[in-house]
C-alpha atoms as a PDB file:
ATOM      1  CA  UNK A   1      -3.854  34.097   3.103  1.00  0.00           C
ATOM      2  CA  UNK A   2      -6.913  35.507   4.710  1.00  0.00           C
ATOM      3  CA  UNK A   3      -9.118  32.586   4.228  1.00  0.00           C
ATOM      4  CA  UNK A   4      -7.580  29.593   6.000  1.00  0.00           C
ATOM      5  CA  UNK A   5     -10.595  27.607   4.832  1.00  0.00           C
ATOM      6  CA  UNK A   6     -10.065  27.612   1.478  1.00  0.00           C
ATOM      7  CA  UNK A   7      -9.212  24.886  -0.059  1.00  0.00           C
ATOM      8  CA  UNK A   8      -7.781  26.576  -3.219  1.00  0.00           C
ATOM      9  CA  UNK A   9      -5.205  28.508  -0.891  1.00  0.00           C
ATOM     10  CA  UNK A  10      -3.532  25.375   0.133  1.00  0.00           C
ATOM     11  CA  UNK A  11      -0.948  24.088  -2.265  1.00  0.00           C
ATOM     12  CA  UNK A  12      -0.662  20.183  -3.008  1.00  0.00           C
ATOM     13  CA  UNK A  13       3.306  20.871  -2.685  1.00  0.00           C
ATOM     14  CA  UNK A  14       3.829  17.142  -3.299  1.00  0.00           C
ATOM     15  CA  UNK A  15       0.669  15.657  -5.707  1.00  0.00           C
ATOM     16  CA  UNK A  16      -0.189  11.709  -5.524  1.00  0.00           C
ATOM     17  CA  UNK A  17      -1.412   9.817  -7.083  1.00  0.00           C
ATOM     18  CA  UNK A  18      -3.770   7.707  -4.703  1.00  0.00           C
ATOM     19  CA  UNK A  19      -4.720   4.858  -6.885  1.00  0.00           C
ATOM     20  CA  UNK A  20      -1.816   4.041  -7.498  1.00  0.00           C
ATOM     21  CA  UNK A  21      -0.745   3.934  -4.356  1.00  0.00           C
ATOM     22  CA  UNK A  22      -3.146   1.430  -3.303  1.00  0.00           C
ATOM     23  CA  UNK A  23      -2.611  -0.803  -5.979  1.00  0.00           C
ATOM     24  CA  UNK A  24       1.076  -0.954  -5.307  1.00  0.00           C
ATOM     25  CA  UNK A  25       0.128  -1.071  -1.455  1.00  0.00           C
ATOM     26  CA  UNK A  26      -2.747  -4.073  -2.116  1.00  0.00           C
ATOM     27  CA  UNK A  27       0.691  -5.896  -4.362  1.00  0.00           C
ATOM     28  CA  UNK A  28       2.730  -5.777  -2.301  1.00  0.00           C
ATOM     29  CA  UNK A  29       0.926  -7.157   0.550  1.00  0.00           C
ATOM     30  CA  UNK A  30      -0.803  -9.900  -1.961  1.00  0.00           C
ATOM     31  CA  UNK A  31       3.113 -10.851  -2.629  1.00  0.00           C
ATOM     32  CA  UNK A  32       4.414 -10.598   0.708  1.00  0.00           C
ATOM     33  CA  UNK A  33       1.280 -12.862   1.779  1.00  0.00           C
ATOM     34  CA  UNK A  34       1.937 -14.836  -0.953  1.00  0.00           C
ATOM     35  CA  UNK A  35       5.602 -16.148   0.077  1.00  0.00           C
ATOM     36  CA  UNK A  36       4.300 -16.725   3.661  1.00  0.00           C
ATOM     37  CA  UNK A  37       1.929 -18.978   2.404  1.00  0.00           C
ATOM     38  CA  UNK A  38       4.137 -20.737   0.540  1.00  0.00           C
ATOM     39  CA  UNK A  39       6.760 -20.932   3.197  1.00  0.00           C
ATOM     40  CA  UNK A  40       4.146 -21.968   5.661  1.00  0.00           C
ATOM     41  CA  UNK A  41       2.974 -25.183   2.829  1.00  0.00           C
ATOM     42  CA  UNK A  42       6.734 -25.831   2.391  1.00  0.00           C
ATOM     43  CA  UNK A  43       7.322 -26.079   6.169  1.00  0.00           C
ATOM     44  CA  UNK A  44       4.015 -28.317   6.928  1.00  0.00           C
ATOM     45  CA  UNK A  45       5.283 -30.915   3.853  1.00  0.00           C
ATOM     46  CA  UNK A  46       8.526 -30.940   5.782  1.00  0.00           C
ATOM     47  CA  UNK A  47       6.871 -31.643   8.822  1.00  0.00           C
ATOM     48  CA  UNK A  48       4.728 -34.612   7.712  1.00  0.00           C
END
């Protein structure tokens, strides 16, 4: 491994797959989000 610049020496030892990390990342944050809101309308109706 003369070439430490090459990109085509460097292994991808563990491959991803990056959109579907984001959409799993953007649903589970639109969930979690999701419940707060609805705790947070539950609460206020409480409230008043």
């Amino acid at each position: 491994m003369e070439n430490v610049t090459d990109p085509r020496q460097h292994i991808n030892e563990e491959p991803r797959d990056d959109l579907m990390d984001t959409v799993i990342g953007f649903g589970a944050m639109f969930g979690f989000m999701f419940v707060v809101f609805t705790v947070a309308v539950v609460v206020k109706f409480i409230i008043t």
